[in-house]
Each structure stands twice: as C-alpha cells, then as structure tokens.
Protein backbone atom coordinates (compact mmCIF):
# COMPACT_ATOMS: atom_id res chain seq x y z
CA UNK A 1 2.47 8.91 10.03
CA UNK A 2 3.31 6.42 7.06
CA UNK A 3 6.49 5.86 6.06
CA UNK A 4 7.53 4.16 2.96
CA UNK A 5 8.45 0.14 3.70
CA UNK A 6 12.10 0.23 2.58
CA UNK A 7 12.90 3.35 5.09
CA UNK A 8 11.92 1.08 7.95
CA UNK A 9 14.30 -0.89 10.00
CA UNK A 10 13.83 -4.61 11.23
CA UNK A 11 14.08 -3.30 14.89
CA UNK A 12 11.19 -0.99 14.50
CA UNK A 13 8.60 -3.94 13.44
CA UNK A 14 10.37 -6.80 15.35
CA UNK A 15 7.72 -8.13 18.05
CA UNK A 16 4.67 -6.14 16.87
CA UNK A 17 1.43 -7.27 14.93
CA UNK A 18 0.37 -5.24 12.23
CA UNK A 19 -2.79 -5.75 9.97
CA UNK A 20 -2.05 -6.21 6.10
CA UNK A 21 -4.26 -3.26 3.97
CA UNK A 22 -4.67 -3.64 0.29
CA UNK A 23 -4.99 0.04 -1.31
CA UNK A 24 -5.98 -0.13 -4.84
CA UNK A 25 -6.60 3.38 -6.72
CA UNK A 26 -8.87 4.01 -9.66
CA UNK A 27 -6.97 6.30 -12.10
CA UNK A 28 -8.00 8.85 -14.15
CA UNK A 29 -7.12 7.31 -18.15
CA UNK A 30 -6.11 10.98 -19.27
CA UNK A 31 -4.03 12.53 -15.60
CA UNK A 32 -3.48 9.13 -14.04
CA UNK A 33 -4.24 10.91 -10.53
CA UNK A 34 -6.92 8.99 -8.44
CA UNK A 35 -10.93 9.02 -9.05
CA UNK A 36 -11.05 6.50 -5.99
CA UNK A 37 -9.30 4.49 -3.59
CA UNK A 38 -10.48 0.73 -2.84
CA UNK A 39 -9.16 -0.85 1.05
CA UNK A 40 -9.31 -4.43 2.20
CA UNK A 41 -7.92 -6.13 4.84
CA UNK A 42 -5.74 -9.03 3.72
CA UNK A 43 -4.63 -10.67 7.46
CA UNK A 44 -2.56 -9.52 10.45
CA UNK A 45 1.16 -11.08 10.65
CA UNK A 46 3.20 -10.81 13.48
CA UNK A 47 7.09 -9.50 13.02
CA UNK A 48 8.97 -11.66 15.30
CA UNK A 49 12.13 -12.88 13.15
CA UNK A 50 14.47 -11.38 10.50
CA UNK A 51 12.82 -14.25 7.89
CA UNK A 52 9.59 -12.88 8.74
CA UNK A 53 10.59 -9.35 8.19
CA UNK A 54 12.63 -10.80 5.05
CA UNK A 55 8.99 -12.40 3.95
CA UNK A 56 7.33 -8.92 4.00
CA UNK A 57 9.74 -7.48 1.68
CA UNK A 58 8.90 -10.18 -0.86
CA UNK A 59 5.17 -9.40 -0.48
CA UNK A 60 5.95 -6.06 -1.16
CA UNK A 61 7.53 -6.45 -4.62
CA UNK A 62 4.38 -7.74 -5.89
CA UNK A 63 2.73 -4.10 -5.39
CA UNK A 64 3.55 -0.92 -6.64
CA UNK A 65 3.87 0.91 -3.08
CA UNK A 66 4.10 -0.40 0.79
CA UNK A 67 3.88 1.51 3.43
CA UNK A 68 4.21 0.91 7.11
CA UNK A 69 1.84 2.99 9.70
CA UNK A 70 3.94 2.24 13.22
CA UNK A 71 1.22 3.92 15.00
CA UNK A 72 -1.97 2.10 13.70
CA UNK A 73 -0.21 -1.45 12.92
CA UNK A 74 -0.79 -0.87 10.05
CA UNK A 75 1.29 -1.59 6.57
CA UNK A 76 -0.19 -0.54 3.40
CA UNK A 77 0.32 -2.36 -0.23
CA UNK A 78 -0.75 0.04 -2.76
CA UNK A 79 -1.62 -1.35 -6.55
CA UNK A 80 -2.89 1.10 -8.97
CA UNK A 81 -5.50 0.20 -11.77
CA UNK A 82 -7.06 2.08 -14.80
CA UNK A 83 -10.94 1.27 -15.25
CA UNK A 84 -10.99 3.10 -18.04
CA UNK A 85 -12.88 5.99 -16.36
CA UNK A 86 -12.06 9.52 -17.05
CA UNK A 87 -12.53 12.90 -14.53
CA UNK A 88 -15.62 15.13 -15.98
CA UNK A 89 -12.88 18.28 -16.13
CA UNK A 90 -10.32 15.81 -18.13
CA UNK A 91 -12.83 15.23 -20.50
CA UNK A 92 -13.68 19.39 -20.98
CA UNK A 93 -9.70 19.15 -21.43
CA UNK A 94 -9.79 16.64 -24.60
C-alpha cells in the first residue's frame, strides 16, 4: 500500500533501502485523466540519517506527487505531461 511522502515519518524509512521510480503520465488534452503511464528506475538510496530523509523531501518538490511503498522499497515521484494526445471518446465529445 502507497502512502503519500509527507504522511510518512522519518522512523518508518530510517535504516531501509528503497529504489527511486519515476512515474510520468500521458494526459488526455481535453479530461486530463491518463492515456498512459511511463516507469523508470532512477537509483536506490539508503535512509540512514535525518539529512538523508531531509534530502528526499527536496527531491520530492521537484515532482508533482511522491509516494512511498514501505512494502516494496519502493518511493514513487510522479510528473504529469500532456503530449498533446486526445482519448477517441473525448474527441466524439468535442
């Protein structure tokens, strides 16, 4: 289960490795919901300090969403981004 980035406390990460996930999704130009969703690995960091959980919070500003997935090691950075694609039933709707 994810849980958003700012609801997690520095005790909770400190002494685990988690891998860094770049989510970017492809909205729809007319209901801004998602055509597609884009992953990549970025790196794995290791939470061992109160600077390094300090350091993930200023990652995080740069994206529109983080998440943190305690059971996978996983923490998410969602960006969205408009390709200028439209969904077939948006465009019935124009």
């Amino acid at each position: 289960m994810k849980k958003r980035l700012s609801e997690v406390k520095f005790e909770e990460l400190r002494g685990k490795s988690f891998e860094l996930i770049l989510v970017v999704e492809l909205l729809c130009e007319a209901c801004e919901k998602p055509l597609s969703t884009r992953e990549k690995f970025l790196r794995k960091i290791e939470i061992s300090t109160g600077q390094d959980y300090r350091n993930l919070f200023d990652r995080a500003v740069a994206h529109d969403r983080a998440e943190v997935d305690l059971e996978n090691s996983r923490i998410y950075f969602y960006d969205h981004d408009f390709p200028g694609d439209i969904h077939p039933e948006c465009i019935e709707k124009l």
